[in-house]
Protein backbone atom coordinates (compact mmCIF):
# COMPACT_ATOMS: atom_id res chain seq x y z
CA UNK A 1 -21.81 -52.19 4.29
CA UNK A 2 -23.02 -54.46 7.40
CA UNK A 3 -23.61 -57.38 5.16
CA UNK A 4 -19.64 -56.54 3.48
CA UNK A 5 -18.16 -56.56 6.87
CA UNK A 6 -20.13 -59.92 8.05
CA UNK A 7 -19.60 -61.69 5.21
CA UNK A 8 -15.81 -60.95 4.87
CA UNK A 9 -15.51 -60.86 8.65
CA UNK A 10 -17.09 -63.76 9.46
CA UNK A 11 -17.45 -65.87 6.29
CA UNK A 12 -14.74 -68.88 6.02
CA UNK A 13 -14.85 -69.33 2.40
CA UNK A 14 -15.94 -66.05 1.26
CA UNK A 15 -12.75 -63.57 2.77
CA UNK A 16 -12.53 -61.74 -1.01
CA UNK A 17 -11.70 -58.68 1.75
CA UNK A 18 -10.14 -59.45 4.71
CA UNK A 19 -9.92 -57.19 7.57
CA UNK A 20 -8.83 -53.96 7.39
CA UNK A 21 -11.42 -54.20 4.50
CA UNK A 22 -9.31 -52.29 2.04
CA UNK A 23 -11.20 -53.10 -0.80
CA UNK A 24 -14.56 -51.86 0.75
CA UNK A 25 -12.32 -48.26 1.68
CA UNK A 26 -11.49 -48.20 -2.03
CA UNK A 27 -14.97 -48.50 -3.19
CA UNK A 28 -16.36 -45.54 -0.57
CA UNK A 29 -13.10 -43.67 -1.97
CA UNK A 30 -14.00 -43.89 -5.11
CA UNK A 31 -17.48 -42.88 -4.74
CA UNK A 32 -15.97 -39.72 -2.86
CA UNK A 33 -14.18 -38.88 -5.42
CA UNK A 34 -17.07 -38.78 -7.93
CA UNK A 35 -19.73 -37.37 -5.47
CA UNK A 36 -17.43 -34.60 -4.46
CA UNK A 37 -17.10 -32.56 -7.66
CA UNK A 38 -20.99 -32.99 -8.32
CA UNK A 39 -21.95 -31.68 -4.66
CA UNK A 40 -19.74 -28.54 -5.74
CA UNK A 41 -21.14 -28.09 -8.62
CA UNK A 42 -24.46 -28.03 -7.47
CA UNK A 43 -23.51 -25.65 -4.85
CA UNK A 44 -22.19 -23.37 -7.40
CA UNK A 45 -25.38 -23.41 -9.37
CA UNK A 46 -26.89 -22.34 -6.54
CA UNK A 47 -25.45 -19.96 -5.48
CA UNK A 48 -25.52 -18.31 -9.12
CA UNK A 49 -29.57 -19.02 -8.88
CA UNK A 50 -29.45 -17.49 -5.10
CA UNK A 51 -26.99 -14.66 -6.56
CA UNK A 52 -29.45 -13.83 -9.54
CA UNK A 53 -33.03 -14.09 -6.93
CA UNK A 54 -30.87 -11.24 -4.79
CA UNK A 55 -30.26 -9.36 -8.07
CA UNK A 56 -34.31 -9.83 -9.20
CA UNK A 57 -35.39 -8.98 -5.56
CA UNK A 58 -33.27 -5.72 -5.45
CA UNK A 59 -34.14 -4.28 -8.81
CA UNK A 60 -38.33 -4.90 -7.57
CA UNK A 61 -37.37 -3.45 -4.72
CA UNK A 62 -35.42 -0.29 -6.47
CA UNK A 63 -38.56 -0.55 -9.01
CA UNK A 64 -41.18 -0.29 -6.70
CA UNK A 65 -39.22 2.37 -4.11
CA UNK A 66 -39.00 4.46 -7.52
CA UNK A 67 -43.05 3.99 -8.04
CA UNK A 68 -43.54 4.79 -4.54
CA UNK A 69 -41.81 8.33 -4.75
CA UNK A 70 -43.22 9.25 -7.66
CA UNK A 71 -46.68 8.09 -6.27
CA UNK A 72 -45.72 10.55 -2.94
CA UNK A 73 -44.63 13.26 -5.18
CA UNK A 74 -47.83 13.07 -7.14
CA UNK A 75 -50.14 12.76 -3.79
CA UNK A 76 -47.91 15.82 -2.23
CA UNK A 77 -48.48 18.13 -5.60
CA UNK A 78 -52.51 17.30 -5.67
CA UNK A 79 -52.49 18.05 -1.66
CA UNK A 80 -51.17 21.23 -2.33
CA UNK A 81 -53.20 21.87 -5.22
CA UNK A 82 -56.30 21.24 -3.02
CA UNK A 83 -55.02 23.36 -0.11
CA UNK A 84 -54.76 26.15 -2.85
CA UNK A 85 -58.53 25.30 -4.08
CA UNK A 86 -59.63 25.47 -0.48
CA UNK A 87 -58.00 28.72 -0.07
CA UNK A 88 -59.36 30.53 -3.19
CA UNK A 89 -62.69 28.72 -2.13
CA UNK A 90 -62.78 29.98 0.97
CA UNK A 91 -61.71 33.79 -0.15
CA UNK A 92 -64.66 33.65 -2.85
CA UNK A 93 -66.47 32.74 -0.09
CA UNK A 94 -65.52 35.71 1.82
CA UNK A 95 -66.31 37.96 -0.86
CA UNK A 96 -70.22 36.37 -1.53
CA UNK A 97 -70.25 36.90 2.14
CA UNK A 98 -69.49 40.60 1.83
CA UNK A 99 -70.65 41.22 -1.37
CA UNK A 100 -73.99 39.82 0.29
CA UNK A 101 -73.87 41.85 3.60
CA UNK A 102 -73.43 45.28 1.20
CA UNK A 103 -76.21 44.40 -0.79
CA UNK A 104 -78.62 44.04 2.24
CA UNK A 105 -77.20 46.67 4.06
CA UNK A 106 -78.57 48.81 0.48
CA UNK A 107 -81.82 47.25 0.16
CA UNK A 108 -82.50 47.89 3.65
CA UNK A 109 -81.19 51.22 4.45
């Protein structure tokens, strides 16, 4: 562009452009007017890929919140499966204990 301007600016012989430049303002309008679509399109593209990475990222995220549940609703049934193992164990327990006392309290009396 600096060596358009200089040349047509300053040049005696070579003034294909004279000042305002028009012809240089009709080449950058011209390459506006192709760049312009193609920057929107490429925009749009990515916001579809941007759109579909949200969509991807929320249906892990749904997936693994779902695994996650189940996983706490599996740890919550064998926690109370083992409190009810601890209880019986500790009632059997209980009753060895008696059963025990009763037996010495016969063999010695």
């Amino acid at each position: 562009m600096i060596v358009w301007v200089a040349l047509n600016a300053v040049g005696l012989s070579l003034k294909w452009d004279p000042y305002p430049f028009i012809l240089l303002n009709l080449a950058f309008s011209l390459q506006a007017a192709y760049a312009a679509p193609l920057i929107l399109l490429a925009a749009t593209r990515q916001a579809e890929r941007d759109k579909r990475a949200a969509a991807l990222a929320d249906q892990r995220h749904e997936e693994t919140e779902k695994r996650d549940d189940e996983a706490i609703t599996e740890l919550r049934k064998l926690l109370e499966n083992n409190t009810a193992l601890t209880q019986a164990d500790k009632e059997l327990t209980e009753q060895i204990a008696g059963l025990t006392r009763e037996i010495h309290s016969k063999l010695s009396g």
